[in-house]
N, C-alpha and C. Protein backbone atom coordinates (compact mmCIF):
# COMPACT_ATOMS: atom_id res chain seq x y z
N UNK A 1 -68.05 157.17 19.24
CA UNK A 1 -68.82 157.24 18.04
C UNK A 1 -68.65 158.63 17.42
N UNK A 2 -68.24 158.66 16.21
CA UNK A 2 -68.06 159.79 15.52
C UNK A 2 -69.28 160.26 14.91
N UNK A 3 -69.37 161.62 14.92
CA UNK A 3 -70.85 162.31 14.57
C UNK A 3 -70.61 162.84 13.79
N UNK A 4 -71.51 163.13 12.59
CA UNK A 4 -71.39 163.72 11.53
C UNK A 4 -70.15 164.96 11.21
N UNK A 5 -70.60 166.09 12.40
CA UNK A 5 -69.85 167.54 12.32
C UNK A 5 -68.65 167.03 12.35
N UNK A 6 -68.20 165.71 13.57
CA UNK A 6 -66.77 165.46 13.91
C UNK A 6 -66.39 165.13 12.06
N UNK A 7 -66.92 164.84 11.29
CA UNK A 7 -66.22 164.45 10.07
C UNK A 7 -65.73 165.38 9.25
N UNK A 8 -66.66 165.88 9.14
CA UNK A 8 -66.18 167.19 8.49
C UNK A 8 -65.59 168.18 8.89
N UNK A 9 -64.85 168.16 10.35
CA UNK A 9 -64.13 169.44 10.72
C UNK A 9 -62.71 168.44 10.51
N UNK A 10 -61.46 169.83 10.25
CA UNK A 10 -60.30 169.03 10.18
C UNK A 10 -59.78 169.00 11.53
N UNK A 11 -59.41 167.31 11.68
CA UNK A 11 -58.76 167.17 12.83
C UNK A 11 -57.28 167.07 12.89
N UNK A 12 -57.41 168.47 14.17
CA UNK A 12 -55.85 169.11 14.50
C UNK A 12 -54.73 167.50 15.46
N UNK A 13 -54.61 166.85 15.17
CA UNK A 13 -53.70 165.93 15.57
C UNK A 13 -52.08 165.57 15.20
N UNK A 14 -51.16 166.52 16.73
CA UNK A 14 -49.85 166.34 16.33
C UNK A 14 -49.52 165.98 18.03
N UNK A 15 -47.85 165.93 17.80
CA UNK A 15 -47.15 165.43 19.39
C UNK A 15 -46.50 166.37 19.39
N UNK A 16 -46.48 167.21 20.77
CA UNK A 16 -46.16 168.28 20.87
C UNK A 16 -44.52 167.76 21.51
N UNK A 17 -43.38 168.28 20.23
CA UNK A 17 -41.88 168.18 20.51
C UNK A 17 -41.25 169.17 21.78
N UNK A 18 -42.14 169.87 22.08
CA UNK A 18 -41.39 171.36 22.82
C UNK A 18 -40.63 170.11 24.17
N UNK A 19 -41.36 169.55 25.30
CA UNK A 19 -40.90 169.19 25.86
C UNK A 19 -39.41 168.39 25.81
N UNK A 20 -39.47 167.43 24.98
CA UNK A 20 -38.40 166.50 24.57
C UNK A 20 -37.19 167.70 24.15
N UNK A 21 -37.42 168.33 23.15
CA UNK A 21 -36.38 169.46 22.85
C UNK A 21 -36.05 170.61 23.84
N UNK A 22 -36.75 170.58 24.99
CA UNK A 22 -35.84 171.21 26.29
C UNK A 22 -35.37 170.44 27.16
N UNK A 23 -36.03 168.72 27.68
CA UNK A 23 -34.87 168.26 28.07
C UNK A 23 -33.78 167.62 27.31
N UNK A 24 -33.20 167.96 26.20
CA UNK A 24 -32.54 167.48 25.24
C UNK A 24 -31.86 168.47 25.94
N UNK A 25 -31.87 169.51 25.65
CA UNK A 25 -30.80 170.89 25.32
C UNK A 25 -30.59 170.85 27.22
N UNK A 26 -31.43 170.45 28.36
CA UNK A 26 -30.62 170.66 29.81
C UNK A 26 -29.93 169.31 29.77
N UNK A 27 -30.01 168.44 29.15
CA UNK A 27 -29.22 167.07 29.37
C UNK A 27 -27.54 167.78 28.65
N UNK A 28 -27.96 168.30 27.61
CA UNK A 28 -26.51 168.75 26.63
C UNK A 28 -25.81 169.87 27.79
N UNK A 29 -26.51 170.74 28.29
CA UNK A 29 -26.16 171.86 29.06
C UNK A 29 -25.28 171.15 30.08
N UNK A 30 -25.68 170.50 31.04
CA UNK A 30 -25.32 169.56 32.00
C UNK A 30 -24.05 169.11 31.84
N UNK A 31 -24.07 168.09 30.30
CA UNK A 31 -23.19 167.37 29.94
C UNK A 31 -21.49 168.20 29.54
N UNK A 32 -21.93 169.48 29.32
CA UNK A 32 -20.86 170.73 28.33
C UNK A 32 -20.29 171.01 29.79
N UNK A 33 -21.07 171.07 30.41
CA UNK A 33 -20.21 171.77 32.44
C UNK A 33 -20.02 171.09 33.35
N UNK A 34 -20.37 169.51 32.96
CA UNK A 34 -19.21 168.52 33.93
C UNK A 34 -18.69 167.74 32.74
N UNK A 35 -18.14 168.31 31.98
CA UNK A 35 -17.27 167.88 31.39
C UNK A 35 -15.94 167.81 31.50
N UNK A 36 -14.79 167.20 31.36
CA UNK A 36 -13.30 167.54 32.16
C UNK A 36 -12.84 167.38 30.60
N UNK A 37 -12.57 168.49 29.94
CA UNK A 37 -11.53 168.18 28.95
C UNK A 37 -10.02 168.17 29.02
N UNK A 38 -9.59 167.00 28.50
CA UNK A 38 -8.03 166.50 28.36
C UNK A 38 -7.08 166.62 27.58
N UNK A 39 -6.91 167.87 26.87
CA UNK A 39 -6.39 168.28 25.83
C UNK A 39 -5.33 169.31 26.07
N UNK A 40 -3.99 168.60 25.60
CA UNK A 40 -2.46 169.73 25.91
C UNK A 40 -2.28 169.44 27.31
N UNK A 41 -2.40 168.71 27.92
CA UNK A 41 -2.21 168.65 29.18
C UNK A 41 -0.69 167.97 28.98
N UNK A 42 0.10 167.48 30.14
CA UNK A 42 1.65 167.52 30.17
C UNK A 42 1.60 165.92 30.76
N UNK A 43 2.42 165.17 30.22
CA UNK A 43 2.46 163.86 30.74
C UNK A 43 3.01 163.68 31.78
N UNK A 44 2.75 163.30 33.12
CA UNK A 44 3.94 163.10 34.20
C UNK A 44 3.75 161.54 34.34
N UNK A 45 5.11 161.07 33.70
CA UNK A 45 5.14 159.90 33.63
C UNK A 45 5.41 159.47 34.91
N UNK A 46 4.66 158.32 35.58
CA UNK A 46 4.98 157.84 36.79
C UNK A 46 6.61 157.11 37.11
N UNK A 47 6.71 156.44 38.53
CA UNK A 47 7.93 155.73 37.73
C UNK A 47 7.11 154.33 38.19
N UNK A 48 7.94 153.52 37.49
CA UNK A 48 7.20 151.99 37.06
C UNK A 48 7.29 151.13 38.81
N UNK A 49 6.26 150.34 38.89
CA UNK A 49 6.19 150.21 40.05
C UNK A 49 5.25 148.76 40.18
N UNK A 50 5.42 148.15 38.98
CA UNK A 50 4.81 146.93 38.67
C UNK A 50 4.41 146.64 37.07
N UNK A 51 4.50 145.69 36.75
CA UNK A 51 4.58 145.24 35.04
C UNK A 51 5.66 144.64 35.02
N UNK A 52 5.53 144.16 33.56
CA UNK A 52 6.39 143.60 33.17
C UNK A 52 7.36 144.03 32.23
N UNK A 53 8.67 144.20 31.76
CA UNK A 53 9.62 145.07 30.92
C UNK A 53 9.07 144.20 29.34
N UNK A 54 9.32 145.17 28.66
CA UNK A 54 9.18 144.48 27.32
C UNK A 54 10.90 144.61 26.56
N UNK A 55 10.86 142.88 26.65
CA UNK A 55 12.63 143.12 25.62
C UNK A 55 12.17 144.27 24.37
N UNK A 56 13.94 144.38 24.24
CA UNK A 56 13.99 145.53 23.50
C UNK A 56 13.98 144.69 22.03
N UNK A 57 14.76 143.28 21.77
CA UNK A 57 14.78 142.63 20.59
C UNK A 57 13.13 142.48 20.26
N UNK A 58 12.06 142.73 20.54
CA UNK A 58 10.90 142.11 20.05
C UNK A 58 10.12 143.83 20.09
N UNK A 59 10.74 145.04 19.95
CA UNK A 59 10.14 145.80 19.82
C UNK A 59 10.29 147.28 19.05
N UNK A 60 9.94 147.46 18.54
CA UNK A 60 10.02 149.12 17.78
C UNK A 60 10.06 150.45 18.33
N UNK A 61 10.98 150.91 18.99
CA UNK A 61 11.02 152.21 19.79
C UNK A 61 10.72 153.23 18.86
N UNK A 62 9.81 154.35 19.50
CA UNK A 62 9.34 155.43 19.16
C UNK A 62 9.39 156.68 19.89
N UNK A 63 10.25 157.51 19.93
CA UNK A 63 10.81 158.75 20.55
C UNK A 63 9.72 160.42 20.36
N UNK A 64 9.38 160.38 21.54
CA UNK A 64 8.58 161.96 21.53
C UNK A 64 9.77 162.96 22.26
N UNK A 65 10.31 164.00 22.06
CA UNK A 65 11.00 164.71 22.39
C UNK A 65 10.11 166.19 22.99
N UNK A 66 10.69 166.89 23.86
CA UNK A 66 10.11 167.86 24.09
C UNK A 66 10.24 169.08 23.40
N UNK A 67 9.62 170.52 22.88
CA UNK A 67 9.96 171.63 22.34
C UNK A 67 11.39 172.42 23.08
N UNK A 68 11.89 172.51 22.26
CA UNK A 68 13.82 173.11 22.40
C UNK A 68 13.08 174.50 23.01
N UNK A 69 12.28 175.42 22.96
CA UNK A 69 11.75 176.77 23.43
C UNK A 69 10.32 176.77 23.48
N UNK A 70 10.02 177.29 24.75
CA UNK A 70 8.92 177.36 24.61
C UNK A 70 7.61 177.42 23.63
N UNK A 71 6.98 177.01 23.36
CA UNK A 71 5.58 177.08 22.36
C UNK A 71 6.43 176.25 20.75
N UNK A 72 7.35 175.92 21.33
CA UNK A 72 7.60 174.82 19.88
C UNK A 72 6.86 173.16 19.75
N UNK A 73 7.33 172.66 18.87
CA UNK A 73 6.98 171.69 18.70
C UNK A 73 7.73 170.61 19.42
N UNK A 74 6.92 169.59 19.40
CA UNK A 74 7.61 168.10 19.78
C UNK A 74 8.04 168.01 18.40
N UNK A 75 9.06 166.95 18.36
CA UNK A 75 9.80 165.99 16.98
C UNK A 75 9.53 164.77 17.90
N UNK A 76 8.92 164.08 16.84
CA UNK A 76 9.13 162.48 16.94
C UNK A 76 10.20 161.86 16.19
N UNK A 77 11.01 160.99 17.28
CA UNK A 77 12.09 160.22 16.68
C UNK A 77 12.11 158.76 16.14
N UNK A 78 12.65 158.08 15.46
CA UNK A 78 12.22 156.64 15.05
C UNK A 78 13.94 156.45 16.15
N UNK A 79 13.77 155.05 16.57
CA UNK A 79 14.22 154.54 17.78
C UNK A 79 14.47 154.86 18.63
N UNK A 80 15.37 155.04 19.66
CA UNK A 80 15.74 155.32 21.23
C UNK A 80 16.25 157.04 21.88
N UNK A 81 15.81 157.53 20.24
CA UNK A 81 16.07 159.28 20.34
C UNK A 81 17.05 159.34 19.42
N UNK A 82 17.91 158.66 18.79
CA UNK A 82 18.93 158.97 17.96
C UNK A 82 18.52 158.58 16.49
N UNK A 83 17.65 158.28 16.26
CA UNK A 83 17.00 157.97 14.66
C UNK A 83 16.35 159.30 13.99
N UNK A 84 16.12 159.39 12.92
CA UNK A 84 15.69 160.56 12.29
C UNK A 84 14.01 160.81 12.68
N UNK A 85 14.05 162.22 12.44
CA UNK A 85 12.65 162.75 12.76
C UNK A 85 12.04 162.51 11.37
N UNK A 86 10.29 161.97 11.70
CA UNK A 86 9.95 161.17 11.20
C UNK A 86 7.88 162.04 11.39
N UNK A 87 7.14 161.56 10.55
CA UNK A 87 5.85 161.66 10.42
C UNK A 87 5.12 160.56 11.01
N UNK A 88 3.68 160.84 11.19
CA UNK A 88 3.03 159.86 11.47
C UNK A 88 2.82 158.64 10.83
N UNK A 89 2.94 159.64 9.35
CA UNK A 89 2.45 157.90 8.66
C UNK A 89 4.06 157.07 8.54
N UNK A 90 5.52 157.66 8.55
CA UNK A 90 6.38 157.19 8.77
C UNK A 90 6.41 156.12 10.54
N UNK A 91 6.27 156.65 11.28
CA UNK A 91 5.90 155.82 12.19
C UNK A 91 4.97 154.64 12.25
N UNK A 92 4.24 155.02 11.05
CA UNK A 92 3.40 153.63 11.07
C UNK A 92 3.92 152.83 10.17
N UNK A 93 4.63 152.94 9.44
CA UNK A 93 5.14 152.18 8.19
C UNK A 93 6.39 151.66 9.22
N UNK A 94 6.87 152.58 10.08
CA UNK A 94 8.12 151.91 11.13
C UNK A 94 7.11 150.64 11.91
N UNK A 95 6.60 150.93 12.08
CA UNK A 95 5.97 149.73 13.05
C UNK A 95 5.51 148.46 12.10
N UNK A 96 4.99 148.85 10.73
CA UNK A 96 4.40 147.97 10.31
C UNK A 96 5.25 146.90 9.79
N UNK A 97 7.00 147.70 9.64
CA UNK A 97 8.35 147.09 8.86
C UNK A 97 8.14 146.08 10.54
N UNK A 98 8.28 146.57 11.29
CA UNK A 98 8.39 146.07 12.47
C UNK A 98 7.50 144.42 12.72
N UNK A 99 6.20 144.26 12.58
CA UNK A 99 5.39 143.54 12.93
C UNK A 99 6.05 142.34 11.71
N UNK A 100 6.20 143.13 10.44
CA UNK A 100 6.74 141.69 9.60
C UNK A 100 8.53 141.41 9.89
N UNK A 101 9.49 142.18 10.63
CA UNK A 101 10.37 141.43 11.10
C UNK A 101 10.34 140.68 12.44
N UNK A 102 8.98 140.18 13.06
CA UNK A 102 8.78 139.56 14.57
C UNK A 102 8.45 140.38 15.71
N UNK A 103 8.61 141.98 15.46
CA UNK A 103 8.38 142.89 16.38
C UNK A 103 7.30 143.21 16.53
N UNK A 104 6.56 142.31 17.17
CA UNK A 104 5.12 143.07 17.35
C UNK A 104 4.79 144.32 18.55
N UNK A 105 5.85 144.66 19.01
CA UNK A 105 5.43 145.68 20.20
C UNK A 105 6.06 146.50 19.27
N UNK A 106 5.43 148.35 20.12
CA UNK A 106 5.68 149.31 19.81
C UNK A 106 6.08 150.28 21.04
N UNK A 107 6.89 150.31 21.51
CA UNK A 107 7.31 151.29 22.78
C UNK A 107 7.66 152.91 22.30
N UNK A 108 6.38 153.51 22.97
CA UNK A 108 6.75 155.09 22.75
C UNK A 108 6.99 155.32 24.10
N UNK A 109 7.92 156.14 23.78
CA UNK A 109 8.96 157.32 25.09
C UNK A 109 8.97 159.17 24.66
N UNK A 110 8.43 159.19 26.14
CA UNK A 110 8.18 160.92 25.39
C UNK A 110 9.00 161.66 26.66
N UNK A 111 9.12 162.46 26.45
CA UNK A 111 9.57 163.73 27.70
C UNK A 111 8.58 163.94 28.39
N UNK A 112 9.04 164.42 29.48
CA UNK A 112 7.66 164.99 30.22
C UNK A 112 7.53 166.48 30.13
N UNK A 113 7.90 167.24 28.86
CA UNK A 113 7.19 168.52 28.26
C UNK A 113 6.43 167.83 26.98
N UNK A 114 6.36 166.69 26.80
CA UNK A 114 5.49 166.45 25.56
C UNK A 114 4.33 166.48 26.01
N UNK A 115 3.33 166.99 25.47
CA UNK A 115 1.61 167.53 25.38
C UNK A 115 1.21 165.90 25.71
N UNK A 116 0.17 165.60 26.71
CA UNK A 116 -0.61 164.47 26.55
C UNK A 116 -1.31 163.67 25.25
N UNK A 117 -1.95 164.93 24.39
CA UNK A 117 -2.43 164.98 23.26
C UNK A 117 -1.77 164.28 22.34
N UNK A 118 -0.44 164.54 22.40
CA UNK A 118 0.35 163.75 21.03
C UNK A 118 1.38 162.81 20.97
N UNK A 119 1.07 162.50 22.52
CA UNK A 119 1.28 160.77 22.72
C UNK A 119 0.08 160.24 22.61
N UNK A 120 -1.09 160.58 22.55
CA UNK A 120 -1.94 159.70 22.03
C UNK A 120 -2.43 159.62 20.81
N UNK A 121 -1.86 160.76 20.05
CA UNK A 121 -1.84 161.05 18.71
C UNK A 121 -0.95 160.02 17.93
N UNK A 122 0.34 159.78 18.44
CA UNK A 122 0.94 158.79 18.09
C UNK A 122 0.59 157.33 18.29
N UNK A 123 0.47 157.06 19.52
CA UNK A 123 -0.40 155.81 19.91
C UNK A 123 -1.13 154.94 19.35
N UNK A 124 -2.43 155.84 18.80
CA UNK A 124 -3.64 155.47 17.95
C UNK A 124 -3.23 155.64 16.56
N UNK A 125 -2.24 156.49 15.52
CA UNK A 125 -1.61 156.17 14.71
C UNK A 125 -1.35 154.79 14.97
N UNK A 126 -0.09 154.20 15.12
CA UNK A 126 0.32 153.14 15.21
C UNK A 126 -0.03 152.04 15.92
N UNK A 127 -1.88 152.10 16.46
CA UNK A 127 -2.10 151.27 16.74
C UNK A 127 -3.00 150.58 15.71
N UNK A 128 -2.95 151.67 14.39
CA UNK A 128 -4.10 150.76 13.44
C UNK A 128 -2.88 150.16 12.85
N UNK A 129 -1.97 149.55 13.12
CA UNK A 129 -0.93 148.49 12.43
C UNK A 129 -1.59 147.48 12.77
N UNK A 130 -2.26 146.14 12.19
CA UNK A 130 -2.82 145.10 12.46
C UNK A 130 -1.51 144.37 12.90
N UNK A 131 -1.92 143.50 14.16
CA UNK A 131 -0.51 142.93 14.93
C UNK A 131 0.38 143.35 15.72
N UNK A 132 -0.45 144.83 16.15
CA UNK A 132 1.05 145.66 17.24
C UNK A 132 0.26 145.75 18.19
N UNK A 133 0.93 145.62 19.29
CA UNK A 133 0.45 146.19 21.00
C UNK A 133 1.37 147.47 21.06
N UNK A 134 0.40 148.51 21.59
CA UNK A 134 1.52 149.78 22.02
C UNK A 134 1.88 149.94 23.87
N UNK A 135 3.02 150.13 23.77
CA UNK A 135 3.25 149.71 25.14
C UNK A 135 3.67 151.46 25.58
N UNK A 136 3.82 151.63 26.53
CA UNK A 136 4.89 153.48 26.97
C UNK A 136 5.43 153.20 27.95
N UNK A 137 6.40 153.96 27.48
CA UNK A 137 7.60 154.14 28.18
C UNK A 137 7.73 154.53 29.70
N UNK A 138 8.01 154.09 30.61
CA UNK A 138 8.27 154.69 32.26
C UNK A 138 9.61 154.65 32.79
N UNK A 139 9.95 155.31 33.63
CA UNK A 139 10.78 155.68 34.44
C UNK A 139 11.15 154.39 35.45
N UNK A 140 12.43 153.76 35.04
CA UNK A 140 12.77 152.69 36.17
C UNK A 140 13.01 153.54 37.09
N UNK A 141 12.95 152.65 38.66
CA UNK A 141 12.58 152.85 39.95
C UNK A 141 14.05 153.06 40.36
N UNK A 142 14.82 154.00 40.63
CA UNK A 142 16.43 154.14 40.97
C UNK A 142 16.42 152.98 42.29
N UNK A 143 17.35 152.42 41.94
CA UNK A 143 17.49 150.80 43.27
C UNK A 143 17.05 149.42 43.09
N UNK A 144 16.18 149.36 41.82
CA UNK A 144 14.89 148.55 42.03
C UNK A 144 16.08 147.08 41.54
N UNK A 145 15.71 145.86 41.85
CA UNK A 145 16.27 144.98 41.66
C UNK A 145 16.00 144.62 40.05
């Protein structure tokens, strides 16, 4: 039952944020120092050791090359390393020529000095081609039948 005085005094009523906004900031803290970031790291391509080969007639090769000197760049190649160096959005327009001549795969092949980063840079480029699977490239097994 409210009493007169209670009416007329102003009532102080809020939700006190302090708590929520410090475990916010130890959840973020936490999250920043077991974090494993994956960035520039070096591809060591395995060698293939189960799957299936993808014919070469039903697919669009895409060439990552490694930097000629240290701290250079990769060049991306359009087919099997001997096609011209090429852009991203050229690679996607390669794939997309691709999907309307029956080629719906996309096989990228990189060196193993190419950055992790920009085989997946390429990847996700050419995977917004509606109709392509991206497949990568591995190392046949020396012997393998």
């Amino acid at each position: 039952m409210l009493l007169r005085r209670d009416l007329d005094q102003d009532r102080d009523e809020h939700i006190d944020m302090t708590p929520m906004v410090d475990v916010v900031f130890q959840l973020m803290t936490f999250m920043l120092f077991t974090i494993q970031m994956s960035g520039g790291e070096k591809v060591d391509v395995p060698p293939a050791r189960h799957g299936v080969g993808v014919e070469e007639t039903s697919a669009t090769f895409l060439t990552l090359t490694g930097p000629k000197r240290p701290g250079g760049e990769s060049k991306l190649l359009l087919g099997h390393g001997e096609g011209p160096t090429a852009t991203l959005d050229q690679a996607r327009k390669a794939a997309a020529d691709g999907v309307k001549e029956g080629r719906n795969k996309v096989i990228i092949q990189a060196d193993r000095e190419v950055p992790h980063g920009e085989v997946l840079e390429v990847a996700a480029a050419v995977a917004q081609v509606e109709g392509v699977t991206v497949h990568l490239g591995v190392q046949e097994v020396s012997g393998a039948p």
